[in-house]
PDB file of N, CA and C in Angstrom:
ATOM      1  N   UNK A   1       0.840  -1.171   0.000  1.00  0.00           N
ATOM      2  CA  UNK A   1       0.000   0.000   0.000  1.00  0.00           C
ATOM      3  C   UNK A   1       0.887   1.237   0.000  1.00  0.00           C
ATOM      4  N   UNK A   2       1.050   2.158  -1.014  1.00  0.00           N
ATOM      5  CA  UNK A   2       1.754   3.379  -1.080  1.00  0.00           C
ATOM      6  C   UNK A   2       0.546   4.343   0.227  1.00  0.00           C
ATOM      7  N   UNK A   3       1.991   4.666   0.754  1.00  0.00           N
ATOM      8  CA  UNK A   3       1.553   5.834   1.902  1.00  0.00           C
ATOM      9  C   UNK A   3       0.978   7.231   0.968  1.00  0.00           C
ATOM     10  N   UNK A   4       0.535   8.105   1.483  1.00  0.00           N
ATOM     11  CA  UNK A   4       0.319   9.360   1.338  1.00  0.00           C
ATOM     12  C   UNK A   4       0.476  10.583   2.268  1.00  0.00           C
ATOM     13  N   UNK A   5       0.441  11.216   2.293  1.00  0.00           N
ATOM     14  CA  UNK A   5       0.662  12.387   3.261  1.00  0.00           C
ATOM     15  C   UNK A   5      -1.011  12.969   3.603  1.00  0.00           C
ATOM     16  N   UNK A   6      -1.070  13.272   4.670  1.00  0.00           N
ATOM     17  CA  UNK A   6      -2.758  13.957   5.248  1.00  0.00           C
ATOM     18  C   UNK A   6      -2.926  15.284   4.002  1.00  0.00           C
ATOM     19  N   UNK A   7      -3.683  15.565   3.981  1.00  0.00           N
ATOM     20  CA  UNK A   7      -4.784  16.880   3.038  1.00  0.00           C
ATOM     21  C   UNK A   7      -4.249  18.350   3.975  1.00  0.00           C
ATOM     22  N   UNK A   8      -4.514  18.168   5.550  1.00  0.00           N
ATOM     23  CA  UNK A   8      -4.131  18.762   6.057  1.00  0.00           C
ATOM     24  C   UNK A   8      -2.904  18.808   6.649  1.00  0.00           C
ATOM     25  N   UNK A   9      -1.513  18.174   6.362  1.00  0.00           N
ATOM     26  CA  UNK A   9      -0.514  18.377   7.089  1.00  0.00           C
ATOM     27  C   UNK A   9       0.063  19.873   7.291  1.00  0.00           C
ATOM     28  N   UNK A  10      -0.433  20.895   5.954  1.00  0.00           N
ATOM     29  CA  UNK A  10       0.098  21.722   5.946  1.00  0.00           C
ATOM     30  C   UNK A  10       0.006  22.975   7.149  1.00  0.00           C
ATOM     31  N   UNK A  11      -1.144  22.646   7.621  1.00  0.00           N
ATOM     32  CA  UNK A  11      -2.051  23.410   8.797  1.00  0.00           C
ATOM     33  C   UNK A  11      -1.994  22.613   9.897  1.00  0.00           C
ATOM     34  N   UNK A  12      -1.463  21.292  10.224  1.00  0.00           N
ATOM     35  CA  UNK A  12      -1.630  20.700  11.514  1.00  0.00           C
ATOM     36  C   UNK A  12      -0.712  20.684  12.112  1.00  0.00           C
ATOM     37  N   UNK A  13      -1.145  21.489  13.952  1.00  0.00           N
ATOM     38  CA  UNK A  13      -0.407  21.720  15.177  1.00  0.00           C
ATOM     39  C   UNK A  13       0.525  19.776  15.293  1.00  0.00           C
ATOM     40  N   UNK A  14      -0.217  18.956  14.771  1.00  0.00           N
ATOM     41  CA  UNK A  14       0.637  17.860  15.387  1.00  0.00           C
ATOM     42  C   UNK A  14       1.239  17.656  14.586  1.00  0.00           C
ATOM     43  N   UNK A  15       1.401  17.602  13.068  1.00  0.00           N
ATOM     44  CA  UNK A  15       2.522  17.215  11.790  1.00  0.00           C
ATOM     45  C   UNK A  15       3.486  18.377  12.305  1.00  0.00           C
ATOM     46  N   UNK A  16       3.471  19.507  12.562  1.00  0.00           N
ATOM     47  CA  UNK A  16       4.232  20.586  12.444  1.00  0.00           C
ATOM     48  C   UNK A  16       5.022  20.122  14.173  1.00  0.00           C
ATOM     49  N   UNK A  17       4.621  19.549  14.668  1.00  0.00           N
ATOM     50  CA  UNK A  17       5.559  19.448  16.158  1.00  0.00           C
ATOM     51  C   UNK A  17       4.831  20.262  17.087  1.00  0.00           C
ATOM     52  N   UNK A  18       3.749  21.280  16.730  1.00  0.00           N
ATOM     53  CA  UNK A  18       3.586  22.664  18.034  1.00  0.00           C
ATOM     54  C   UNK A  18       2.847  22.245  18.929  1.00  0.00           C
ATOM     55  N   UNK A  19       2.384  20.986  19.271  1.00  0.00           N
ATOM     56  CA  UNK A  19       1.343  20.697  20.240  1.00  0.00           C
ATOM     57  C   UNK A  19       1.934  19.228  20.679  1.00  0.00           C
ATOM     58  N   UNK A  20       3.275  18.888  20.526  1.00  0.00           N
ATOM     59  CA  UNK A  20       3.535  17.827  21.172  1.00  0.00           C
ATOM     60  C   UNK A  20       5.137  17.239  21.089  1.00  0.00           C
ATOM     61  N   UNK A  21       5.926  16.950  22.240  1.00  0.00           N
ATOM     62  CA  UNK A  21       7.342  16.802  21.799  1.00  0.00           C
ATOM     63  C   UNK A  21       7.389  15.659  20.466  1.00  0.00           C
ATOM     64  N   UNK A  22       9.040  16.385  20.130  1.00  0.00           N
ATOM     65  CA  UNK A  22       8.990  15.733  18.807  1.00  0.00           C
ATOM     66  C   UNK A  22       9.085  14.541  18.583  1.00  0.00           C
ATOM     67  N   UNK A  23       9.558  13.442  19.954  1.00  0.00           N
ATOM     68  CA  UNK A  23       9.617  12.383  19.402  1.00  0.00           C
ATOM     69  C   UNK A  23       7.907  11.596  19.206  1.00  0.00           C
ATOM     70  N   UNK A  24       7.030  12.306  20.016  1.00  0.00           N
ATOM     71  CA  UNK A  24       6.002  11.755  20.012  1.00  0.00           C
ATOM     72  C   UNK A  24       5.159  12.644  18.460  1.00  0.00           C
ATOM     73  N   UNK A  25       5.631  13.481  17.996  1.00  0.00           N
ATOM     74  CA  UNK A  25       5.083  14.186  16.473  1.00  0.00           C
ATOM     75  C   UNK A  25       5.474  13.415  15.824  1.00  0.00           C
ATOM     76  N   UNK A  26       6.768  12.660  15.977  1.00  0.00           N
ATOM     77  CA  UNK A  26       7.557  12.317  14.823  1.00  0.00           C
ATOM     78  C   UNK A  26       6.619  10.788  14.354  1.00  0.00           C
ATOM     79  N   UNK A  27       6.022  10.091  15.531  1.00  0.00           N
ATOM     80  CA  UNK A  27       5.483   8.443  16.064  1.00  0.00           C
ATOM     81  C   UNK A  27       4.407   9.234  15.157  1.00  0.00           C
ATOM     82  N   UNK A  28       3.540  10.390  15.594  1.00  0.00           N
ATOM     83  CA  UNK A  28       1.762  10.445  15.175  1.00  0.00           C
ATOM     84  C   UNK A  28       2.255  10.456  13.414  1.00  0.00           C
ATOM     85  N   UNK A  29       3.590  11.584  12.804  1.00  0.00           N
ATOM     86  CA  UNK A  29       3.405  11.309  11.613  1.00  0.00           C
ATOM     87  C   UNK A  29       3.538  10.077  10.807  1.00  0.00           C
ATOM     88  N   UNK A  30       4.358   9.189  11.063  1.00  0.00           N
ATOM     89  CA  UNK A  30       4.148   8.468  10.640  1.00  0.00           C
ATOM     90  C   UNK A  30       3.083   7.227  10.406  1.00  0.00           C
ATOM     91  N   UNK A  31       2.184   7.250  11.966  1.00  0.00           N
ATOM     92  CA  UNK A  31       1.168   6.348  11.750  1.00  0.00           C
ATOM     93  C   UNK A  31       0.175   7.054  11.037  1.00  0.00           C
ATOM     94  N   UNK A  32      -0.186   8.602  11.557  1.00  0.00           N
ATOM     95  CA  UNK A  32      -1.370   9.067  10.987  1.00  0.00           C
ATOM     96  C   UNK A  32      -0.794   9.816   9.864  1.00  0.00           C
ATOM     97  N   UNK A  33      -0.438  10.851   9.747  1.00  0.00           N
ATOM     98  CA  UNK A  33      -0.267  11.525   8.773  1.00  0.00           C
ATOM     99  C   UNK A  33       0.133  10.993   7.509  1.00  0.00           C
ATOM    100  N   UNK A  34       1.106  10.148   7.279  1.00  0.00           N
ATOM    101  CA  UNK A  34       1.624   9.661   6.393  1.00  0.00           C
ATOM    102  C   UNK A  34       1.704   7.814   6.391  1.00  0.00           C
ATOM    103  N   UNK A  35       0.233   8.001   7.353  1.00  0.00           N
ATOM    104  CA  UNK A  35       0.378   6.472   7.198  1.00  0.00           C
ATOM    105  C   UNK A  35      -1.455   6.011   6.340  1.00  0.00           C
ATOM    106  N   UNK A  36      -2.122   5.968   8.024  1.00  0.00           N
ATOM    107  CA  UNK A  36      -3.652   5.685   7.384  1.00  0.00           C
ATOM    108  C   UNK A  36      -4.313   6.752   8.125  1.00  0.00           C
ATOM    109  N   UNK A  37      -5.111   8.059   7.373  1.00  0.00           N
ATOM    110  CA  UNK A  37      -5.197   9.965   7.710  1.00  0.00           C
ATOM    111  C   UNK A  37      -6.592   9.166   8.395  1.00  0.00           C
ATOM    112  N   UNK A  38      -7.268   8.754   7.603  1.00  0.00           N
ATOM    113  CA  UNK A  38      -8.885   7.952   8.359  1.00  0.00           C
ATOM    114  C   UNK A  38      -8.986   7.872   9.354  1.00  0.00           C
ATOM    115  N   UNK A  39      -7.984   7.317   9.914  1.00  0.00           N
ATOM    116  CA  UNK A  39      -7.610   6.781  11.783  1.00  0.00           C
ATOM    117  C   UNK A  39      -7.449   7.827  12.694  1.00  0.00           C
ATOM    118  N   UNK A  40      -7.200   8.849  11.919  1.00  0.00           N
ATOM    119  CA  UNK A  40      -7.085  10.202  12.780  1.00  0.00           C
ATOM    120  C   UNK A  40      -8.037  10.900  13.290  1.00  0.00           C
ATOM    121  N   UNK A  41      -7.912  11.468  14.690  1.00  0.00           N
ATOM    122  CA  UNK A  41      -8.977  11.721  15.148  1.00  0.00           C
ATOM    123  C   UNK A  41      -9.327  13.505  14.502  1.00  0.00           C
ATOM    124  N   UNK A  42      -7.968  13.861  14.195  1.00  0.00           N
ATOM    125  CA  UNK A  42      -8.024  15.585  13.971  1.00  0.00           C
ATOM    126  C   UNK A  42      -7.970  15.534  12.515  1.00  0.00           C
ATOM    127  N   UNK A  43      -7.992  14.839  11.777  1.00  0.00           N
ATOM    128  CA  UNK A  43      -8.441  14.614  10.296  1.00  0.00           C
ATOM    129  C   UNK A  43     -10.314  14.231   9.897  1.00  0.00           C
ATOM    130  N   UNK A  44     -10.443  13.501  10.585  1.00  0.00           N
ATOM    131  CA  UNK A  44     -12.136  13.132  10.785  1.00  0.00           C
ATOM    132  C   UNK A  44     -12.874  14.525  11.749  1.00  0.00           C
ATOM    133  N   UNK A  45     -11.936  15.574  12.447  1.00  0.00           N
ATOM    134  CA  UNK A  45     -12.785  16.845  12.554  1.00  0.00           C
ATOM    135  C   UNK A  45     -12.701  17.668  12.007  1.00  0.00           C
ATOM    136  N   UNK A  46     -11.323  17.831  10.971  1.00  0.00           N
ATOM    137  CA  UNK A  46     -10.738  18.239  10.235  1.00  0.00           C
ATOM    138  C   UNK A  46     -12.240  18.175   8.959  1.00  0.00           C
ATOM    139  N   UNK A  47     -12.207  17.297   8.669  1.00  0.00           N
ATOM    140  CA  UNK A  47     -13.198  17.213   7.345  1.00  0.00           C
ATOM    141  C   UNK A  47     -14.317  17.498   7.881  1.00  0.00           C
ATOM    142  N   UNK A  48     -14.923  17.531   9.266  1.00  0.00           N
ATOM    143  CA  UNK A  48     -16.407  17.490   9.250  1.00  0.00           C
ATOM    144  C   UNK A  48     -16.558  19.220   9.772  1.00  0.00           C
ATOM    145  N   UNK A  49     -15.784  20.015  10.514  1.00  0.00           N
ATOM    146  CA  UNK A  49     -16.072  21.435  10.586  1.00  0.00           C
ATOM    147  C   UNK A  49     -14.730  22.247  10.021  1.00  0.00           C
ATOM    148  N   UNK A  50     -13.679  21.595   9.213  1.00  0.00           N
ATOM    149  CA  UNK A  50     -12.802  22.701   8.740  1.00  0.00           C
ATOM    150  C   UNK A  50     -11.223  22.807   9.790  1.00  0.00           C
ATOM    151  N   UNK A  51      -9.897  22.469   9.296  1.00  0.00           N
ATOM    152  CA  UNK A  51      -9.177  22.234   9.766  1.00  0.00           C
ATOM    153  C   UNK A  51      -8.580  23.538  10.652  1.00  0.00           C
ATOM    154  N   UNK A  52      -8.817  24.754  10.597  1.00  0.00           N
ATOM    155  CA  UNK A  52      -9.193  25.834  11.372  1.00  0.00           C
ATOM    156  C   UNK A  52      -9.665  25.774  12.324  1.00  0.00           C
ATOM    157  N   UNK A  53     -10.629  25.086  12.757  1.00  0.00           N
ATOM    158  CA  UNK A  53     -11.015  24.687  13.850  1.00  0.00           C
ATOM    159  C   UNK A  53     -11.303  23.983  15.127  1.00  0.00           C
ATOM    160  N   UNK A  54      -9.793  22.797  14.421  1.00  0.00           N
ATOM    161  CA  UNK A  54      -9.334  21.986  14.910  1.00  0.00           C
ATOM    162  C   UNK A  54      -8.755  22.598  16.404  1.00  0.00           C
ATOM    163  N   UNK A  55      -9.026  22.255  17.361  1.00  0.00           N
ATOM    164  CA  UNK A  55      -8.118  22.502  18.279  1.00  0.00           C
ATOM    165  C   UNK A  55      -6.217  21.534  18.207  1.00  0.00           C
ATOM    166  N   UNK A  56      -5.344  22.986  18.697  1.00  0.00           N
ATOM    167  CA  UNK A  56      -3.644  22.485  18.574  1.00  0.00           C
ATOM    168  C   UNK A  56      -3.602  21.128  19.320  1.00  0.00           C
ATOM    169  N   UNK A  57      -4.654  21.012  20.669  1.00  0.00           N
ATOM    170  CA  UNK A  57      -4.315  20.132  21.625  1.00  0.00           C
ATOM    171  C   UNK A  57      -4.837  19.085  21.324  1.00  0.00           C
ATOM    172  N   UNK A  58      -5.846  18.513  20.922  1.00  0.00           N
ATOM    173  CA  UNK A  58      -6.459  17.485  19.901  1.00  0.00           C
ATOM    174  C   UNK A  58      -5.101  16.718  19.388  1.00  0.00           C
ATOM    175  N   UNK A  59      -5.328  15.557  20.095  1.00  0.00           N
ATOM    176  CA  UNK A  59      -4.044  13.876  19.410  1.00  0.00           C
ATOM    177  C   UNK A  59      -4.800  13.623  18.435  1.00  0.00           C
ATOM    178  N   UNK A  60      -4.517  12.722  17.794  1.00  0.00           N
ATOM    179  CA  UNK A  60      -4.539  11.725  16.691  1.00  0.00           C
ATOM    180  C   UNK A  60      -5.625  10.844  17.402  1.00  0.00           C
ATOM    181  N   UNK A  61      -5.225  10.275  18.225  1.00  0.00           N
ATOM    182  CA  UNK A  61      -5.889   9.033  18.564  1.00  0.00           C
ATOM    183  C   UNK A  61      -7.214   9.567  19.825  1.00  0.00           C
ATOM    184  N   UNK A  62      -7.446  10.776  19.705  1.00  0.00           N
ATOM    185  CA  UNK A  62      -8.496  11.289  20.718  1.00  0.00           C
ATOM    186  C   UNK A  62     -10.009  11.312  20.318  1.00  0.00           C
ATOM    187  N   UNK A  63     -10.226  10.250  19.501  1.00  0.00           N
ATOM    188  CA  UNK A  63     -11.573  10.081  19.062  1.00  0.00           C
ATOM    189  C   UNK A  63     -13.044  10.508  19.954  1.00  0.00           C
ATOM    190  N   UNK A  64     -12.884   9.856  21.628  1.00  0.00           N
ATOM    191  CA  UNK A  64     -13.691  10.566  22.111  1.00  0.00           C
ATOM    192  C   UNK A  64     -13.977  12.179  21.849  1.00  0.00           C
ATOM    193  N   UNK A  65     -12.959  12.632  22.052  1.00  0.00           N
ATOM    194  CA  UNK A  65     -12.692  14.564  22.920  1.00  0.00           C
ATOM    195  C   UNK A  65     -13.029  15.136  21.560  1.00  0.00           C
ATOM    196  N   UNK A  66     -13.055  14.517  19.990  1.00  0.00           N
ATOM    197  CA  UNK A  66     -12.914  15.123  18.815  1.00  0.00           C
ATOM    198  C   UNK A  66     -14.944  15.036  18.850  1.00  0.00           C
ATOM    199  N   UNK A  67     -15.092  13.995  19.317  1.00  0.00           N
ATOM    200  CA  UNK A  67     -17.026  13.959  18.771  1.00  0.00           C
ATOM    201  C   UNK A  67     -17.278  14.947  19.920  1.00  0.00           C
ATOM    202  N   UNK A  68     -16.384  14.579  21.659  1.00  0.00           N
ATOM    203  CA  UNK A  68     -17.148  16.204  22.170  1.00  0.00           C
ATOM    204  C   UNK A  68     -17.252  17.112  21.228  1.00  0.00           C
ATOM    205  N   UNK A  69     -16.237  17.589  20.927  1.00  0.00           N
ATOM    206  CA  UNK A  69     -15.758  18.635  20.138  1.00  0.00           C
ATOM    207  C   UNK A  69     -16.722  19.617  19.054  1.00  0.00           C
ATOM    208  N   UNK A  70     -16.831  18.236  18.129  1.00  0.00           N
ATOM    209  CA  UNK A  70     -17.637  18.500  17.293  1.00  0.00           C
ATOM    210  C   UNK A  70     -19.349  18.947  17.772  1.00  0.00           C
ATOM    211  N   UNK A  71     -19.681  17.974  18.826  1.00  0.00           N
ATOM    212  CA  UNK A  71     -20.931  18.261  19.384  1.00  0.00           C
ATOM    213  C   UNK A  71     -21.757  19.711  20.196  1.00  0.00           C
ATOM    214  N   UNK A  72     -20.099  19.888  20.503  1.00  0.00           N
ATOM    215  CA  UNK A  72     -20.302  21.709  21.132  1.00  0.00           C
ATOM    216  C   UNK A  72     -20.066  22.345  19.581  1.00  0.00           C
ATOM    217  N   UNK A  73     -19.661  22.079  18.707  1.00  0.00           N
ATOM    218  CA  UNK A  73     -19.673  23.038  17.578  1.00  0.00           C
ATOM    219  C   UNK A  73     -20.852  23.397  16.668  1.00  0.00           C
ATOM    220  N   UNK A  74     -22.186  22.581  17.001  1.00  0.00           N
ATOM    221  CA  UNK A  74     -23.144  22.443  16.064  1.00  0.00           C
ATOM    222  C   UNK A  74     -24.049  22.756  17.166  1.00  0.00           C
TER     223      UNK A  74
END
């Protein structure tokens, strides 16, 4: 399976390092960002209200805190 890079890496606090030390940015890019973006929790809020609105502190793997998220946004 050829990898790809996320839609949003260019805008995300966690590809970019600003919301988490680097060795643990370096682990999320490769599983999420440039591995499988689907699995991501700030890519799946990313697409449903706009990667702008993503909160910096939002992990990858925070699926709960992302549907809060979304649920206070609507």
């Amino acid at each position: 399976m050829a990898s790809t890079t996320c839609e949003f890496s260019s805008r995300c606090a966690v590809f970019a390092g600003r919301s988490v030390r680097a060795d643990a940015a370096m682990r999320y890019r490769e599983h999420y960002c440039m591995g499988d973006c689907s699995a991501c929790a700030r890519w799946a809020l990313a697409i449903a209200i706009g990667i702008d609105e993503v909160p910096d502190e939002l992990l990858p793997h925070q699926h709960d805190r992302a549907d809060a998220y979304l649920i206070q946004a609507v």
